[in-house]
C-alpha atoms as a PDB file:
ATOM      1  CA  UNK A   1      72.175 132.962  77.719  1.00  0.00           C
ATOM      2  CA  UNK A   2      71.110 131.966  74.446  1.00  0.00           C
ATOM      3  CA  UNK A   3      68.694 133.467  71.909  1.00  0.00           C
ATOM      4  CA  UNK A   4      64.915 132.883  72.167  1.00  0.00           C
ATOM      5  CA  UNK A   5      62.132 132.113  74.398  1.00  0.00           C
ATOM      6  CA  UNK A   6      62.977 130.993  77.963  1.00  0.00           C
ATOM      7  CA  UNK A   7      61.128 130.939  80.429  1.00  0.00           C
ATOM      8  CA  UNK A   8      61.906 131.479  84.617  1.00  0.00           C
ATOM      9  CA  UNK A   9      59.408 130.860  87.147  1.00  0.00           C
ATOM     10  CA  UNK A  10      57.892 129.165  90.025  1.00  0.00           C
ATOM     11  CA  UNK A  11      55.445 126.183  90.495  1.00  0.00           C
ATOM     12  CA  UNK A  12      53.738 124.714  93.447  1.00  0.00           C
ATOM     13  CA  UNK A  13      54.495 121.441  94.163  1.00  0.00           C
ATOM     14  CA  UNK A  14      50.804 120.229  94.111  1.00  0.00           C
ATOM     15  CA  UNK A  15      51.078 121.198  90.041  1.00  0.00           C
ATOM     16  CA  UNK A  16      51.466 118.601  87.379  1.00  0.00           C
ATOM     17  CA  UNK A  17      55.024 119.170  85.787  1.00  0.00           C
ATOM     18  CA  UNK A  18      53.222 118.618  82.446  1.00  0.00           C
ATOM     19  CA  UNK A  19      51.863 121.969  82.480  1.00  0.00           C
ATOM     20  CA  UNK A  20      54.485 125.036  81.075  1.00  0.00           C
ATOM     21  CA  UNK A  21      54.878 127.499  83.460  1.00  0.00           C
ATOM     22  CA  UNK A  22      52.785 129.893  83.787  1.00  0.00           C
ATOM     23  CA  UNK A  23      49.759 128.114  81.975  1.00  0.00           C
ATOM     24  CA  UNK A  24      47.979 127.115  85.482  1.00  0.00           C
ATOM     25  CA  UNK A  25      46.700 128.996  88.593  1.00  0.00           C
ATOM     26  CA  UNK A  26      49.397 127.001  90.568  1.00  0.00           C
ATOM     27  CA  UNK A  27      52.670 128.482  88.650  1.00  0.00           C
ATOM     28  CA  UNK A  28      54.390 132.079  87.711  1.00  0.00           C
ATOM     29  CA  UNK A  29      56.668 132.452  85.119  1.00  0.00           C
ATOM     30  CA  UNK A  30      58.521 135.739  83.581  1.00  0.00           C
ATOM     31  CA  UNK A  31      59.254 135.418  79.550  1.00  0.00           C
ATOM     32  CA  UNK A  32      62.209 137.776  78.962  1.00  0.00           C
ATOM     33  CA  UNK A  33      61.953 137.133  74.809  1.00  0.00           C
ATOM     34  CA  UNK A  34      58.230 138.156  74.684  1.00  0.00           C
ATOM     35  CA  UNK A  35      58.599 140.610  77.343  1.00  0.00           C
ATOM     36  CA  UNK A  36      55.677 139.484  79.360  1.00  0.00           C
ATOM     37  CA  UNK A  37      54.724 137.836  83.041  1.00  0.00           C
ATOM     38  CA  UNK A  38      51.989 134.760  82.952  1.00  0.00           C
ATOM     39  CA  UNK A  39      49.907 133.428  85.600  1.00  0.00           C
ATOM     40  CA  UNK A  40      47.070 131.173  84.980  1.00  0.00           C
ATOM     41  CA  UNK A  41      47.469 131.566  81.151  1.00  0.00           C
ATOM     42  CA  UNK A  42      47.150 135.488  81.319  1.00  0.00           C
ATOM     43  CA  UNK A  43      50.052 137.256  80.072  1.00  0.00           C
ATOM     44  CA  UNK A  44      50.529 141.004  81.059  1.00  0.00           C
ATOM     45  CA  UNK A  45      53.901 143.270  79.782  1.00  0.00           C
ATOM     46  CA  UNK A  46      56.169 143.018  81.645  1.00  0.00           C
ATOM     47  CA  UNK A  47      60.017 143.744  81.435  1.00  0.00           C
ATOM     48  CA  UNK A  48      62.104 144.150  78.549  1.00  0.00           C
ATOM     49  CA  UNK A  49      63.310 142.032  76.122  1.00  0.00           C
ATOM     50  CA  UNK A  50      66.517 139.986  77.643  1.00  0.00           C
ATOM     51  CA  UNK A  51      69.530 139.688  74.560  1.00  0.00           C
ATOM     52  CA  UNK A  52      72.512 137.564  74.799  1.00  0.00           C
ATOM     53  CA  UNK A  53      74.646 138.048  77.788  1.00  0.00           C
ATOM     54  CA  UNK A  54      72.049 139.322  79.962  1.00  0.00           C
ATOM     55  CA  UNK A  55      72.013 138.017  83.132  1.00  0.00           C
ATOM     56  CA  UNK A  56      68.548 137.338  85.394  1.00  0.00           C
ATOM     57  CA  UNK A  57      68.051 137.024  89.067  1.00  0.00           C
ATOM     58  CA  UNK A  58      64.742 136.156  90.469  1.00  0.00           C
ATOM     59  CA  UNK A  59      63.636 136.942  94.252  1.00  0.00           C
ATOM     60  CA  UNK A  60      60.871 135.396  95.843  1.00  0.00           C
ATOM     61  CA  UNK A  61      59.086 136.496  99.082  1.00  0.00           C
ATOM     62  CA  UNK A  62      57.414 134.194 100.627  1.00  0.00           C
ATOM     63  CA  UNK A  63      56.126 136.167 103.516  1.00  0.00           C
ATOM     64  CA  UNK A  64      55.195 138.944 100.999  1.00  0.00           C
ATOM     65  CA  UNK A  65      54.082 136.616  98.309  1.00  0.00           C
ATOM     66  CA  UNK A  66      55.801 138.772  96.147  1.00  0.00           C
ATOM     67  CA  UNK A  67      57.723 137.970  93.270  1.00  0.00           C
ATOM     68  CA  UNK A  68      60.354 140.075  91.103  1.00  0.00           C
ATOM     69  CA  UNK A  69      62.985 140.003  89.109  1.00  0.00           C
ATOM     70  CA  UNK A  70      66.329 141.900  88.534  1.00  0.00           C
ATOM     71  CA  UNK A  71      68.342 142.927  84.993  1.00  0.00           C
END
């Protein structure tokens, strides 16, 4: 991984793929650089700050609607 903001996440299908994730109702994303999850252009702490190396899995429940991530 490289230095600096990336971003992970889901969107529905119905979103526009203009739209970063996150920034809609329709699209979750996890930012590892600013340590934070966004949903609908909220952003709550979340996490800790990924550095180069890390590696990131994601896991997505459907059934549960849940969504997490591992480090």
């Amino acid at each position: 991984m490289s230095d600096g903001r990336i971003k992970i996440g889901w969107m529905l299908s119905a979103a526009s793929p203009d739209n970063e994730l996150g920034n809609t109702d329709q699209s979750w994303a996890y930012d590892g650089h600013f340590e934070e999850k966004v949903h609908a252009n909220v952003c709550d702490n979340y996490g800790k700050r990924w550095q180069i190396g890390d590696i990131v899995g994601v896991f997505l429940d459907i059934q549960d609607r849940t969504i997490s991530k591992f480090d």
